[in-house]
N, C-alpha and C. Protein backbone atom coordinates (compact mmCIF):
# COMPACT_ATOMS: atom_id res chain seq x y z
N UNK A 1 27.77 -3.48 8.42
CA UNK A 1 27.78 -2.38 7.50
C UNK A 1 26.42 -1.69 7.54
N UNK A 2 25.99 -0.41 7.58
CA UNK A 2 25.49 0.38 7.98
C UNK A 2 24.51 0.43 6.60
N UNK A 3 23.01 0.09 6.59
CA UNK A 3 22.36 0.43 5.16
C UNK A 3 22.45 1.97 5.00
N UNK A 4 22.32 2.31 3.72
CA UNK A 4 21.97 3.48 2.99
C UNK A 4 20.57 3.81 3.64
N UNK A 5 19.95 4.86 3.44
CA UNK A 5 18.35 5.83 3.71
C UNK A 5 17.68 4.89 2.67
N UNK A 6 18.19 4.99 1.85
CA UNK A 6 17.09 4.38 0.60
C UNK A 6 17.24 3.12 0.83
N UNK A 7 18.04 2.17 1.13
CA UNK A 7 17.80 0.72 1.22
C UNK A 7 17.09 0.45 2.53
N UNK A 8 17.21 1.44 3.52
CA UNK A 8 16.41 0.92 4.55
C UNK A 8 14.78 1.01 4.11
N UNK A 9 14.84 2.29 3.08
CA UNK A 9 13.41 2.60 2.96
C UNK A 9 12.64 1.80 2.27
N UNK A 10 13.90 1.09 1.22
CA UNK A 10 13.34 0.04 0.07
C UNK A 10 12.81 -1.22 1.32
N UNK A 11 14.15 -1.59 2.37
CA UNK A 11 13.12 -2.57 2.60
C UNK A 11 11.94 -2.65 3.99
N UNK A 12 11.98 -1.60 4.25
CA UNK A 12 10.44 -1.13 5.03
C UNK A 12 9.28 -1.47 4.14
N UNK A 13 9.70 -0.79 3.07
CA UNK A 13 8.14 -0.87 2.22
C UNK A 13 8.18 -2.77 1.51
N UNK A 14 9.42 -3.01 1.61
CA UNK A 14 8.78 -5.17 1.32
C UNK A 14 8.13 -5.40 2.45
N UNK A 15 8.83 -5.03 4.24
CA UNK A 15 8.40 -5.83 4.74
C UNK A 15 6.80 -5.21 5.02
N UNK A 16 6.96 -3.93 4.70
CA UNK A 16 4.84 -3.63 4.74
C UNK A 16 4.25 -4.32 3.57
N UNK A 17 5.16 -4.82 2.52
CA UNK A 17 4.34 -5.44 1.82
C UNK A 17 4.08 -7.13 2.21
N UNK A 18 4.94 -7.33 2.77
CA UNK A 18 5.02 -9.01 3.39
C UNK A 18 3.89 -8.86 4.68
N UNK A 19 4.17 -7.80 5.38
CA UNK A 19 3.13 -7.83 6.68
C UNK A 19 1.90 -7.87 6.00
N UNK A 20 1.36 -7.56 5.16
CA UNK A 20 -0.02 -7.55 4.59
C UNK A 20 -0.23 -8.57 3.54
N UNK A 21 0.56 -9.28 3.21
CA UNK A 21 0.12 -10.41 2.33
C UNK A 21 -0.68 -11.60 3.12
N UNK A 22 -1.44 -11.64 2.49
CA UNK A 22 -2.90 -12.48 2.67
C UNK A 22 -2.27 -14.00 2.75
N UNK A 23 -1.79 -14.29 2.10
CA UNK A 23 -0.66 -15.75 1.69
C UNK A 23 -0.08 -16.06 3.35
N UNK A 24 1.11 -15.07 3.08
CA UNK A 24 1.83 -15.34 4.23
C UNK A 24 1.17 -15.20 5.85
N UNK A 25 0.36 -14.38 5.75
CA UNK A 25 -0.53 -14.05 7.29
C UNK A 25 -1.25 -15.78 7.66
N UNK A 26 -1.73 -16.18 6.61
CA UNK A 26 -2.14 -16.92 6.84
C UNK A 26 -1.34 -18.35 7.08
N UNK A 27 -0.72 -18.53 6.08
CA UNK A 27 0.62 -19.29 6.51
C UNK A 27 1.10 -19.25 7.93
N UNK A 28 1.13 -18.05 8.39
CA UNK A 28 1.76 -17.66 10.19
C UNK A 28 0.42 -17.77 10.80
N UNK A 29 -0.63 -18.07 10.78
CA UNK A 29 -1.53 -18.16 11.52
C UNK A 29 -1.48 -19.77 11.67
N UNK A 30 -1.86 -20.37 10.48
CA UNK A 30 -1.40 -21.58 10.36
C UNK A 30 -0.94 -22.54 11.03
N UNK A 31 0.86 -21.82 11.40
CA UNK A 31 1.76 -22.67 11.97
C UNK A 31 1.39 -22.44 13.32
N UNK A 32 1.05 -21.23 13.43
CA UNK A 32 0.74 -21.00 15.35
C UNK A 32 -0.22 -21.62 15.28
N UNK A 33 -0.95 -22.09 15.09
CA UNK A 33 -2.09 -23.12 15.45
C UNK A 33 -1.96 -24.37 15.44
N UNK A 34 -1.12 -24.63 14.27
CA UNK A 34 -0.30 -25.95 14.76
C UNK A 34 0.68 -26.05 15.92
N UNK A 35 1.25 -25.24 16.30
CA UNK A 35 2.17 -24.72 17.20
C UNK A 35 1.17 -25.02 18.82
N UNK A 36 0.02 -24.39 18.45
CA UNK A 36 -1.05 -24.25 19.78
C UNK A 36 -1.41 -25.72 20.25
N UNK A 37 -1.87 -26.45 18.88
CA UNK A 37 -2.55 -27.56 19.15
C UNK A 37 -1.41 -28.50 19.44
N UNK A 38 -0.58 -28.98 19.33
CA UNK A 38 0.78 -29.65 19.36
C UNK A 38 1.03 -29.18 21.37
N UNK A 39 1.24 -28.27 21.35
CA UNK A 39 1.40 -27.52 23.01
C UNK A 39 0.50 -28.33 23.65
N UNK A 40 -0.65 -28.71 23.47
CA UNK A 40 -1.85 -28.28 24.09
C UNK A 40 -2.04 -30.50 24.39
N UNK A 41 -1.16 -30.92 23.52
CA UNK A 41 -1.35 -32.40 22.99
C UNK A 41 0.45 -32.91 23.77
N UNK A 42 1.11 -32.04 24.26
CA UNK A 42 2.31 -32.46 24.47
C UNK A 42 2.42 -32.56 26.01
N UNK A 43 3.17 -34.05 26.42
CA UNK A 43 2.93 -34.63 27.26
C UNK A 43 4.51 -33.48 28.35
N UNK A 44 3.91 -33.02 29.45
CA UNK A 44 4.52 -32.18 29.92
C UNK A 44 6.13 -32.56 30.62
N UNK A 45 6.26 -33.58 30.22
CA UNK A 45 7.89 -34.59 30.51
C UNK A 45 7.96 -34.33 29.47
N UNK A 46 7.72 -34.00 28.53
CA UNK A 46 8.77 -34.12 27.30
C UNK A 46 9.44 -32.61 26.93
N UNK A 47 10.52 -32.62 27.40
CA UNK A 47 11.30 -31.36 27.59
C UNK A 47 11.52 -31.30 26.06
N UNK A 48 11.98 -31.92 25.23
CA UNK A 48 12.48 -31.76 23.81
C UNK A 48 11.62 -30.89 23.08
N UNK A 49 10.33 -31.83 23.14
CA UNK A 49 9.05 -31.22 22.21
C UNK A 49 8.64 -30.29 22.69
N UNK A 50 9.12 -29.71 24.12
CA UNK A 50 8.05 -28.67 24.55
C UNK A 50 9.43 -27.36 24.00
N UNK A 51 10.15 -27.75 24.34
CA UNK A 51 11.81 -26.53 23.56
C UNK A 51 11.23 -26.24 22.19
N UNK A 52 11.33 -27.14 21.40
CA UNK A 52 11.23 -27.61 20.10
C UNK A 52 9.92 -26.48 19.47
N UNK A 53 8.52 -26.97 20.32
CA UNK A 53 7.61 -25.85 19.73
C UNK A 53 7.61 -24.13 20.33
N UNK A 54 8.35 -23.95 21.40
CA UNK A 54 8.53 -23.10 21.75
C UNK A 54 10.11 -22.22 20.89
N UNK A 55 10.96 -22.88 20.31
CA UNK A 55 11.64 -22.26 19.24
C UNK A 55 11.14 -21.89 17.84
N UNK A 56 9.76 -23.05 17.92
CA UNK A 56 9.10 -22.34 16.41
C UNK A 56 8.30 -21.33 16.77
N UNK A 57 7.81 -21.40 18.12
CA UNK A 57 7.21 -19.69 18.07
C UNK A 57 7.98 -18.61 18.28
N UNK A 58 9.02 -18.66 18.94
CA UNK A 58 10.30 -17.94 18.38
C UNK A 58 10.09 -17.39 17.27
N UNK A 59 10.52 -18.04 16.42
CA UNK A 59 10.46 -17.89 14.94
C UNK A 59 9.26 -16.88 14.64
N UNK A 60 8.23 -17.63 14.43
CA UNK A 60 7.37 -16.76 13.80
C UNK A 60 6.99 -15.20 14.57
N UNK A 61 7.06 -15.41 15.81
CA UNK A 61 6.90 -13.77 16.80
C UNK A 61 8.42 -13.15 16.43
N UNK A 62 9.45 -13.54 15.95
CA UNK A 62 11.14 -12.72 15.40
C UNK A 62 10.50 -12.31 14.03
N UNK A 63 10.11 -13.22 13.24
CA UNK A 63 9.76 -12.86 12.21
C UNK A 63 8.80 -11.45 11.85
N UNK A 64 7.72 -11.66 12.82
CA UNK A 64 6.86 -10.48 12.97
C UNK A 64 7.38 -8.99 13.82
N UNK A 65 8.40 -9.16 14.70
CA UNK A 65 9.02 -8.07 15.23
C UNK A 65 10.06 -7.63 14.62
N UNK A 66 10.48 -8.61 13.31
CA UNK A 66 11.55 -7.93 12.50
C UNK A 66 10.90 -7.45 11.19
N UNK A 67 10.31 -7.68 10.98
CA UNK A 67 9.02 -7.17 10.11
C UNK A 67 8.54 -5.48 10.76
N UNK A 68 8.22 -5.69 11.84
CA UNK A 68 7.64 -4.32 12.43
C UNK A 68 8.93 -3.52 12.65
N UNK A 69 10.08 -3.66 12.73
CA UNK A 69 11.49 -2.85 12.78
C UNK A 69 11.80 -2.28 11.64
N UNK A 70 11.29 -3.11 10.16
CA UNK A 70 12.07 -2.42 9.50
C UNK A 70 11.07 -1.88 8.66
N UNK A 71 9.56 -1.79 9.45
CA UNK A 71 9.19 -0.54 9.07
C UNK A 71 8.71 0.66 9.07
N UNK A 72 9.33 0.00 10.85
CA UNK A 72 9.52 1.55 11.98
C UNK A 72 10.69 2.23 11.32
N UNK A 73 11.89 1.61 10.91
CA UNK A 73 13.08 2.07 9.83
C UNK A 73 12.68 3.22 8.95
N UNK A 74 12.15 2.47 8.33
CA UNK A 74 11.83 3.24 7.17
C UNK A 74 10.93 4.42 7.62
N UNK A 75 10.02 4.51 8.38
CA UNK A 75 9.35 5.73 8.25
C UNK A 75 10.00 6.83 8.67
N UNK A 76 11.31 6.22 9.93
CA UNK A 76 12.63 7.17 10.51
C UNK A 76 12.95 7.84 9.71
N UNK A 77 13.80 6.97 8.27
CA UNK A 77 14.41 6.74 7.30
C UNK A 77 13.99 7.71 6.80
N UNK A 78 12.50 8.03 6.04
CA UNK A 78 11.62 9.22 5.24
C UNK A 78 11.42 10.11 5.94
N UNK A 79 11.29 10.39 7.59
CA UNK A 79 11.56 11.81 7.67
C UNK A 79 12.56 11.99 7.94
N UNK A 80 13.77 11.77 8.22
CA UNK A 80 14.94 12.28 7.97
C UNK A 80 15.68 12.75 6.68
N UNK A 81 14.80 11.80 5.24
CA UNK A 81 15.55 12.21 4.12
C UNK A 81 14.77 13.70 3.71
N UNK A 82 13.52 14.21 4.34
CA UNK A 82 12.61 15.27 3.84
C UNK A 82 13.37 16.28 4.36
């Protein structure tokens, strides 16, 4: 189902507000560093653990490119409604 102009716009402006929270940036810095050091400590036969941290950086780089989508959205979103 297709969002409304305004709901895309509403949530552009959370996720610019989530991209800039001090909390969460750091939180995602965090885990990628745990993420780094874990890589860096993982014995290169171990196919599981090496999947395993490579799906959590998944995660957090989806997280940040779906973050940056929806609020490339929204700025679409505002000049089209002007």
């Amino acid at each position: 189902m297709a969002k409304s102009s305004d709901q895309v716009i509403r949530n552009a402006r959370e996720a610019k507000r989530l991209s800039e929270d001090e909390a969460l940036l750091c939180f995602l810095t965090d885990i990628e560093d745990q993420i780094h050091d874990s890589f860096k400590a993982c014995d290169l036969d171990d196919e599981l653990e090496l999947r395993r941290l490579q799906a959590e950086q998944y995660g957090i780089t989806s997280l940040r490119r779906r973050l940056r989508i929806a609020m490339d959205a929204g700025v679409i979103a505002e000049k089209g409604a002007k």
